[in-house]
Protein backbone atom coordinates (compact mmCIF):
# COMPACT_ATOMS: atom_id res chain seq x y z
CA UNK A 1 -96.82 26.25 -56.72
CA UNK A 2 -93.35 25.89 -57.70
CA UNK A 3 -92.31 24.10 -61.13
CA UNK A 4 -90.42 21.47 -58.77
CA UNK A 5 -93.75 21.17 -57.10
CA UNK A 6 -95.62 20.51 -60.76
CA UNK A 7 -93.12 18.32 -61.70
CA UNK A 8 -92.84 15.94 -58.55
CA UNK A 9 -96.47 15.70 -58.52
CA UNK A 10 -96.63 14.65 -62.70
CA UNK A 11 -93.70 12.18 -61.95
CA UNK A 12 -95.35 10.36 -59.09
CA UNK A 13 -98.39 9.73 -61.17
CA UNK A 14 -96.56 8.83 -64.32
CA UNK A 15 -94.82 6.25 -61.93
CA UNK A 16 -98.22 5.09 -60.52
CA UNK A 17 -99.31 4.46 -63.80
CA UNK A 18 -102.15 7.02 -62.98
CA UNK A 19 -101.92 8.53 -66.50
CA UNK A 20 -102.05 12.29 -65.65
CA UNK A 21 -103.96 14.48 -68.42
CA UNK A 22 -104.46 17.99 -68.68
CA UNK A 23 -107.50 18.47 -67.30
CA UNK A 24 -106.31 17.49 -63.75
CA UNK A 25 -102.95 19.17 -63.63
CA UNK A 26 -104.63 22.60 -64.41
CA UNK A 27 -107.37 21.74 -62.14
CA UNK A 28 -105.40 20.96 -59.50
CA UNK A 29 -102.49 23.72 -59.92
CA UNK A 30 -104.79 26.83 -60.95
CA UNK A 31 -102.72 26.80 -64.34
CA UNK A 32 -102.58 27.72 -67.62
CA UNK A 33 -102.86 24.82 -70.46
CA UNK A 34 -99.50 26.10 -71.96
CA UNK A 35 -97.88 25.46 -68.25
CA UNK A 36 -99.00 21.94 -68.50
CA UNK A 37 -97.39 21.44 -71.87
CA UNK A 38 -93.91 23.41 -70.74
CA UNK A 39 -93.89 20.83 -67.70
CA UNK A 40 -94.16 17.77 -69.93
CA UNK A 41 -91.76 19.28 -72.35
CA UNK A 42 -89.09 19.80 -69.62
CA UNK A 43 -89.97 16.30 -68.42
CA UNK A 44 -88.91 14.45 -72.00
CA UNK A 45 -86.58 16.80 -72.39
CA UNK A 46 -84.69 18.15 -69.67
CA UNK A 47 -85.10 15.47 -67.66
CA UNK A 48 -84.68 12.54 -69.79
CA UNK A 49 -87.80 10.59 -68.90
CA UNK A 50 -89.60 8.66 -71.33
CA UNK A 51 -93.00 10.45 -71.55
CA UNK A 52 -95.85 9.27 -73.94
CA UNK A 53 -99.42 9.92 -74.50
CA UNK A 54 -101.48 6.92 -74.21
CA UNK A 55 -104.78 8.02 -76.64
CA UNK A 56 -107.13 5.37 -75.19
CA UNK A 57 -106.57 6.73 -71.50
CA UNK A 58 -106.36 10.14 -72.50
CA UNK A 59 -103.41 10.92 -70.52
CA UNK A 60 -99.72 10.22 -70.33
CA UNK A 61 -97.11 6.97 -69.25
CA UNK A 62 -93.52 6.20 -68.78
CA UNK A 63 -92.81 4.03 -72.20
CA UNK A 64 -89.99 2.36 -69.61
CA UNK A 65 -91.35 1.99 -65.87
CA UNK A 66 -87.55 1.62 -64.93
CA UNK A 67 -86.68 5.38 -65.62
CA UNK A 68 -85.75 7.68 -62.00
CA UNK A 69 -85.50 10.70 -61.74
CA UNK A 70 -81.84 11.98 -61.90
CA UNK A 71 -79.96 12.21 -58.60
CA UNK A 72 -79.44 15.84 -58.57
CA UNK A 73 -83.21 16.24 -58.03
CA UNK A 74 -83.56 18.12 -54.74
CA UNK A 75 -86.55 19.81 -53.38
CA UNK A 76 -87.01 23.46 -54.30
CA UNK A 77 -85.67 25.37 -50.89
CA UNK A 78 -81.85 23.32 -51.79
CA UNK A 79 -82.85 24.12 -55.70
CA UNK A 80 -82.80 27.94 -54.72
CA UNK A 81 -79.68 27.23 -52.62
CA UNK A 82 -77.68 25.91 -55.54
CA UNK A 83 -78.97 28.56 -57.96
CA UNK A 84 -77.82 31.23 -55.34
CA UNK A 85 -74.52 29.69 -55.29
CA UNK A 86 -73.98 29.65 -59.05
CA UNK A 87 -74.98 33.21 -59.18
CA UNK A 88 -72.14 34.02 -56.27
CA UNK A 89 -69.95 32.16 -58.56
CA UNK A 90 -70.66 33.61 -62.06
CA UNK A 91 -70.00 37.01 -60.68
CA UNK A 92 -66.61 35.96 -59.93
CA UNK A 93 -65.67 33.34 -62.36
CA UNK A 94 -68.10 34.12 -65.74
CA UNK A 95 -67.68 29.98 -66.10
CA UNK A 96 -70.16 29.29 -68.97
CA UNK A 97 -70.59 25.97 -66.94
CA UNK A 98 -71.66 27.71 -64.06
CA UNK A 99 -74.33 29.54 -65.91
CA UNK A 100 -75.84 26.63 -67.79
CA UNK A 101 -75.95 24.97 -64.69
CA UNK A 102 -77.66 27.90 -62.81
CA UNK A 103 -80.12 27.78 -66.00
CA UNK A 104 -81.04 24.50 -65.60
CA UNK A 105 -82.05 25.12 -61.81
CA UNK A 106 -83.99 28.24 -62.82
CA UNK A 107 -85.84 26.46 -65.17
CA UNK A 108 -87.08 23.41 -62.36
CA UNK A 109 -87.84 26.90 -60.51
CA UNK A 110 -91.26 28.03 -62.04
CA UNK A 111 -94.08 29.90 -61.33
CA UNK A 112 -97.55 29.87 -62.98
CA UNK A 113 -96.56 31.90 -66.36
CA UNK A 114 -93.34 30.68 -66.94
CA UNK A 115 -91.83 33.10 -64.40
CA UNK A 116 -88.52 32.08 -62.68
CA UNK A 117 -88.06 31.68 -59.02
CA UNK A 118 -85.04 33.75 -58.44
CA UNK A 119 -85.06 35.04 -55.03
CA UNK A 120 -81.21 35.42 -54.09
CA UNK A 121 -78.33 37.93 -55.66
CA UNK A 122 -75.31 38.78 -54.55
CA UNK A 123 -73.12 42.10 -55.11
CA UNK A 124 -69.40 42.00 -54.50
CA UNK A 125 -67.44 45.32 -54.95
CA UNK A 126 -64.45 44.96 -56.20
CA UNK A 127 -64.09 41.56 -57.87
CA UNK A 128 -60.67 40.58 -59.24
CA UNK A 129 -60.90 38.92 -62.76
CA UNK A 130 -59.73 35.71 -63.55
CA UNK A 131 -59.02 33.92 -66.65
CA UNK A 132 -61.86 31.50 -67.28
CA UNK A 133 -60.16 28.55 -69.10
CA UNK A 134 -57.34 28.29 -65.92
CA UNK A 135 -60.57 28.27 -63.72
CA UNK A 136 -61.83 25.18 -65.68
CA UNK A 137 -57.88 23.39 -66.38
CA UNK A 138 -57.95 23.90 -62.41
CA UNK A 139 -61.23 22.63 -61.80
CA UNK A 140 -60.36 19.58 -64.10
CA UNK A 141 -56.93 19.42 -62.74
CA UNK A 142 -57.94 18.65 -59.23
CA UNK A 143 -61.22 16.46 -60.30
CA UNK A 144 -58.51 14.11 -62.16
CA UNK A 145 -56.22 15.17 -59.33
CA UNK A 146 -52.57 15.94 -61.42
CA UNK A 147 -49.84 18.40 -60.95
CA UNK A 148 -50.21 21.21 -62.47
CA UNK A 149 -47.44 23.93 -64.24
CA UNK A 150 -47.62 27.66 -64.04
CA UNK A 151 -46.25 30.85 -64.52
CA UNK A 152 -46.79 33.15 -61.92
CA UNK A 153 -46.44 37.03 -61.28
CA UNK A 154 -45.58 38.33 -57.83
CA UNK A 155 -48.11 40.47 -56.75
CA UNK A 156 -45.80 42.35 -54.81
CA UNK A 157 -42.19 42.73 -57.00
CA UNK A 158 -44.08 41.69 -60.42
CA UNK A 159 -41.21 38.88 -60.61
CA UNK A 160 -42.38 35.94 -62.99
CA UNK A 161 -41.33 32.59 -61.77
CA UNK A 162 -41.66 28.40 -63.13
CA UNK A 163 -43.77 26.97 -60.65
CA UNK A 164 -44.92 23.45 -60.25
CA UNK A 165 -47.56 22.91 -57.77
CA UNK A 166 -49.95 20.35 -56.56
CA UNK A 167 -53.70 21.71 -56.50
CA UNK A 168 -55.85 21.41 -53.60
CA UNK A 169 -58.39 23.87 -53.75
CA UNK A 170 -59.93 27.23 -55.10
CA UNK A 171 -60.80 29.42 -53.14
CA UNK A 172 -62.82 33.46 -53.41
CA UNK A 173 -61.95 35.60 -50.94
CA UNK A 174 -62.97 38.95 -50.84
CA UNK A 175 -63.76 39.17 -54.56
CA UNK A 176 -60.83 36.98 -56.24
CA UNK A 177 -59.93 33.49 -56.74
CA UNK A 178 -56.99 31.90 -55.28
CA UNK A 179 -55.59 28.57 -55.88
CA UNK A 180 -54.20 26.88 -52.77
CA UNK A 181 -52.32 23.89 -52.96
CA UNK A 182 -48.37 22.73 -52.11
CA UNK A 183 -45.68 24.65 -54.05
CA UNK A 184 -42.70 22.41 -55.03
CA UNK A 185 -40.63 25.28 -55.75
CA UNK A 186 -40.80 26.68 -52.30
CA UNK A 187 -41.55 23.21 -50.71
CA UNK A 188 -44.68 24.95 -48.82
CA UNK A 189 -48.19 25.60 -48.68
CA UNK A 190 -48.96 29.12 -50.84
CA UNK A 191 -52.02 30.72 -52.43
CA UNK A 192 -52.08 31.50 -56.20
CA UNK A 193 -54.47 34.85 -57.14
CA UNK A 194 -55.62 33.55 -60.34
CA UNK A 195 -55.05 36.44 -62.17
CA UNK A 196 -51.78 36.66 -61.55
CA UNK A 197 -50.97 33.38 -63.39
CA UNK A 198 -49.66 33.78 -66.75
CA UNK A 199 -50.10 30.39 -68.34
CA UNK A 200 -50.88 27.00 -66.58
CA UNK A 201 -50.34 23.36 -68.13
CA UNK A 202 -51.77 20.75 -66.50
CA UNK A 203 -49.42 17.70 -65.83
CA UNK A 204 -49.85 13.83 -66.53
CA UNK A 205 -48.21 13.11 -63.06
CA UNK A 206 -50.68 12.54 -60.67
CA UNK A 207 -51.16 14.18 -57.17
CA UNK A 208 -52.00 11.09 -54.66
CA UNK A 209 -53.00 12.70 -51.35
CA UNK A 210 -52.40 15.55 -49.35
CA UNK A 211 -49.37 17.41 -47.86
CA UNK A 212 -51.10 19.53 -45.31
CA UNK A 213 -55.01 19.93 -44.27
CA UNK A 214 -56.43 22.77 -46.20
CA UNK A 215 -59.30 23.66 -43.72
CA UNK A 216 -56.47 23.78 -40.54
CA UNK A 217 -54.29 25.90 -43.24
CA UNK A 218 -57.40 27.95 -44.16
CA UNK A 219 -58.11 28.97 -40.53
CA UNK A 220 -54.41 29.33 -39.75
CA UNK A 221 -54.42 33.56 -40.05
CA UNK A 222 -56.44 36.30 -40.55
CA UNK A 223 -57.44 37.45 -44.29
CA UNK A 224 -55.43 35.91 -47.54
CA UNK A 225 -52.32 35.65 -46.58
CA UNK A 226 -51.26 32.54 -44.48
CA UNK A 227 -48.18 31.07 -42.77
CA UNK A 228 -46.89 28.63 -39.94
CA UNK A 229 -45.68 31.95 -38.13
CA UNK A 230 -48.90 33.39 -36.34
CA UNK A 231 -48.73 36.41 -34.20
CA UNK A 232 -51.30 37.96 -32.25
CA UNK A 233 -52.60 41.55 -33.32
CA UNK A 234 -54.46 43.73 -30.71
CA UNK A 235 -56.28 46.89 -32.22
CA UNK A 236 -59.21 49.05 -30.10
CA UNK A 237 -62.05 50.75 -31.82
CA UNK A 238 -63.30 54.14 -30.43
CA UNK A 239 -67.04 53.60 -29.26
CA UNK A 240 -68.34 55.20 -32.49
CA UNK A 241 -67.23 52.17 -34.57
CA UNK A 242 -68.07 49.71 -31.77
CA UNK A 243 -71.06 48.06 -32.93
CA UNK A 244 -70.32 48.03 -36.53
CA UNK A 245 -66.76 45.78 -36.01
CA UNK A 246 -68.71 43.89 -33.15
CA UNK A 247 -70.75 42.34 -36.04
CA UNK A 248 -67.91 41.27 -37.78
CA UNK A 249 -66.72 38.29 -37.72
CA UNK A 250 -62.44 38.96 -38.91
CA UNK A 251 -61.64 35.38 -37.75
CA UNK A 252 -63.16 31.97 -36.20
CA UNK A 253 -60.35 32.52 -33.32
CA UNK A 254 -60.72 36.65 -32.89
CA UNK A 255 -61.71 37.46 -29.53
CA UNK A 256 -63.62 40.85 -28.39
CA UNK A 257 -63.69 42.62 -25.21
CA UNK A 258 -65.99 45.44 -24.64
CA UNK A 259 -63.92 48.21 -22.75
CA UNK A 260 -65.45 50.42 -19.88
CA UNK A 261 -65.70 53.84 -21.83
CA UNK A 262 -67.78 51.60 -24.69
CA UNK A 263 -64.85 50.97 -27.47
CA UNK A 264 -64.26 47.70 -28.12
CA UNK A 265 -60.56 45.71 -28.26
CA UNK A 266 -59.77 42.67 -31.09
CA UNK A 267 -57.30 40.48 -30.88
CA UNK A 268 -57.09 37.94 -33.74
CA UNK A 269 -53.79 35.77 -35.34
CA UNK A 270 -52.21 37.24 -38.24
CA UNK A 271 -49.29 35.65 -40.35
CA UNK A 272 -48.51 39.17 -42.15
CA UNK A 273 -49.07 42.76 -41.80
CA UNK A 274 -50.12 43.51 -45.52
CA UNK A 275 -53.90 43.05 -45.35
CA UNK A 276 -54.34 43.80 -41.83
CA UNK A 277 -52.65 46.97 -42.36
CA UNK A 278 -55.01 48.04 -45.05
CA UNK A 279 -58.15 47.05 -42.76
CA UNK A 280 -56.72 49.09 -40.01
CA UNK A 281 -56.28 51.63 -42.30
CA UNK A 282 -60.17 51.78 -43.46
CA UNK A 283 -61.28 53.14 -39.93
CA UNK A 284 -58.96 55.90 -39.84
CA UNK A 285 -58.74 57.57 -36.27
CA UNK A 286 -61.20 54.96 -34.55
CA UNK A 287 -58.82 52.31 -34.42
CA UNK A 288 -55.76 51.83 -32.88
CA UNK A 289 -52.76 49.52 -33.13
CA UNK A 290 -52.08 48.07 -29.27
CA UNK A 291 -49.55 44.97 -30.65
CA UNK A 292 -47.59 44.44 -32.38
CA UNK A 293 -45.05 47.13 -31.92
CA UNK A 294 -43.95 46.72 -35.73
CA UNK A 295 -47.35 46.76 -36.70
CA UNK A 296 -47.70 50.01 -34.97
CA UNK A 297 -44.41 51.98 -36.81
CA UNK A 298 -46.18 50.62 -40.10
CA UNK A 299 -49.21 51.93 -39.87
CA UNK A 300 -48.09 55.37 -38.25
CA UNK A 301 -45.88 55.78 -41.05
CA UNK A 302 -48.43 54.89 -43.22
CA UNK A 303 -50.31 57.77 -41.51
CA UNK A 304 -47.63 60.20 -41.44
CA UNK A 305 -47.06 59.75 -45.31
CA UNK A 306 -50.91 60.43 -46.53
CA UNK A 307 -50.36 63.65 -44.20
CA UNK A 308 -47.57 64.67 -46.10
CA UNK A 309 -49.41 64.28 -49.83
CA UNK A 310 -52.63 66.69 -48.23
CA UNK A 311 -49.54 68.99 -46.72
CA UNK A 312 -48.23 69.59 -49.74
CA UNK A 313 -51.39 69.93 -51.87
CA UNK A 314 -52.70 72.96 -48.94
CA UNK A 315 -49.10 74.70 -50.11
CA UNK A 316 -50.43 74.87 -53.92
């Protein structure tokens, strides 16, 4: 049995007025007597509730019938769900928040022994780092829902520009957190990586609404870089790579044929050629560019130039 399970069954009986003792709960559980003294602890004092011993009934009460349980009390298969989800997070975010939190769960999440149900992890390879107090002022920023003021390096031309933007959500993808929300400087939707911002104030003026639907946005392109301008990219995989891309899903709107000689042709919407360009590049000579032309020339000069560096290092 679970600690959820231990708990649920001491709080029903508490609220019967059944006055639950010892005896029974390690009776009925297969326990230990320390167990039954960790579960009344967490009671009082995790959870709040007003738990006394009554010495003429030899068992305990509620001292105030009116106490419920908090809301956030779930049953253990959503418990582990949440906890997994904090652990995805901390990897990404190290938000002491997120930890406590994920704490808390794990300790609702007990076997006999005091031994924690933990049943999920996650491993993400590479993770970008992010600066954990402009993960909170963001988090708080869009709770209390104000503007927000940032400095922000181009990831590309490592240009530092003022930016005022309107926070709509935070995103990981692939590893790294983004900020998406409406730019004022370039009077568009635009992703943030968070480590790339330098220093971020949050504003008193308050952001009332929305200037575009984040979900349609989010689903607009393939990978992390988005845009009103979609274009349709067409790559086939040899046969040897076939049933490893076939289980990935790229994008919700991707769409793949399986081609007589067993390789397999993608199409999917992309808004620029940076990230697809590295993906195409990962499968080396089992994929190949179909459309767009220009995304063709890019990645066989891409090609042409990592021949070149193991050209040269064959001459020494």
């Amino acid at each position: 049995m679970t600690g959820y399970e231990r708990i649920t069954w001491l709080y029903k009986r508490l609220k019967a007025e059944r006055y639950p003792c010892r005896a029974d709960f390690t009776a009925c559980f297969e326990v230990s007597e320390s167990t039954f003294k960790r579960d009344i602890a967490f009671l009082r004092d995790r959870l709040g509730a007003p738990v006394a011993y009554h010495q003429e009934r030899g068992g305990y009460y509620l001292s105030d019938q009116t106490f419920e349980l908090p809301s956030f009390w779930f049953d253990y298969r959503q418990l582990l769900l949440i906890a997994a989800a904090c652990r995805q997070l901390e990897q990404s975010s190290h938000s002491a928040a997120t930890a406590l939190l994920r704490r808390r769960l794990l300790d609702m999440l007990t076997l006999s022994g005091g031994r924690q149900l933990d049943v999920f992890s996650f491993e993400n390879a590479p993770c970008v780092a992010c600066d954990n107090e402009n993960f909170d002022l963001l988090s708080r920023a869009m709770l209390m829902e104000r503007l927000v003021a940032i400095s922000y390096r181009d990831g590309r031309s490592g240009v530092i520009t003022e930016r005022e933007v309107e926070p709509y959500r935070l995103h990981n993808y692939d590893g790294g957190w983004y900020l998406i929300g409406f730019c004022r400087l370039r009077q568009e939707p635009r992703n943030f990586q968070l480590g790339r911002i330098l220093e971020l104030t949050v504003l008193e003026e308050e952001v009332i609404g929305r200037r575009f639907d984040v979900n349609t946005y989010m689903r607009g392109a393939f990978g992390i870089f988005k845009g009103t301008k979609l274009t349709e990219v067409v790559l086939r995989f040899s046969p040897e790579v076939r049933n490893f891309v076939h289980q990935l899903s790229w994008h919700p709107r991707q769409k793949a044929v399986e081609e007589p000689d067993g390789g397999l042709r993608l199409t999917l919407p992309v808004a620029d050629f940076t990230e697809i360009r590295m993906r195409i590049m990962q499968y080396g000579h089992n994929v190949e560019v179909l459309a767009l032309p220009e995304l063709r020339r890019q990645v066989a000069e891409e090609a042409a130039a990592m021949m070149e560096i193991y050209k040269e290092k064959e001459k020494k």
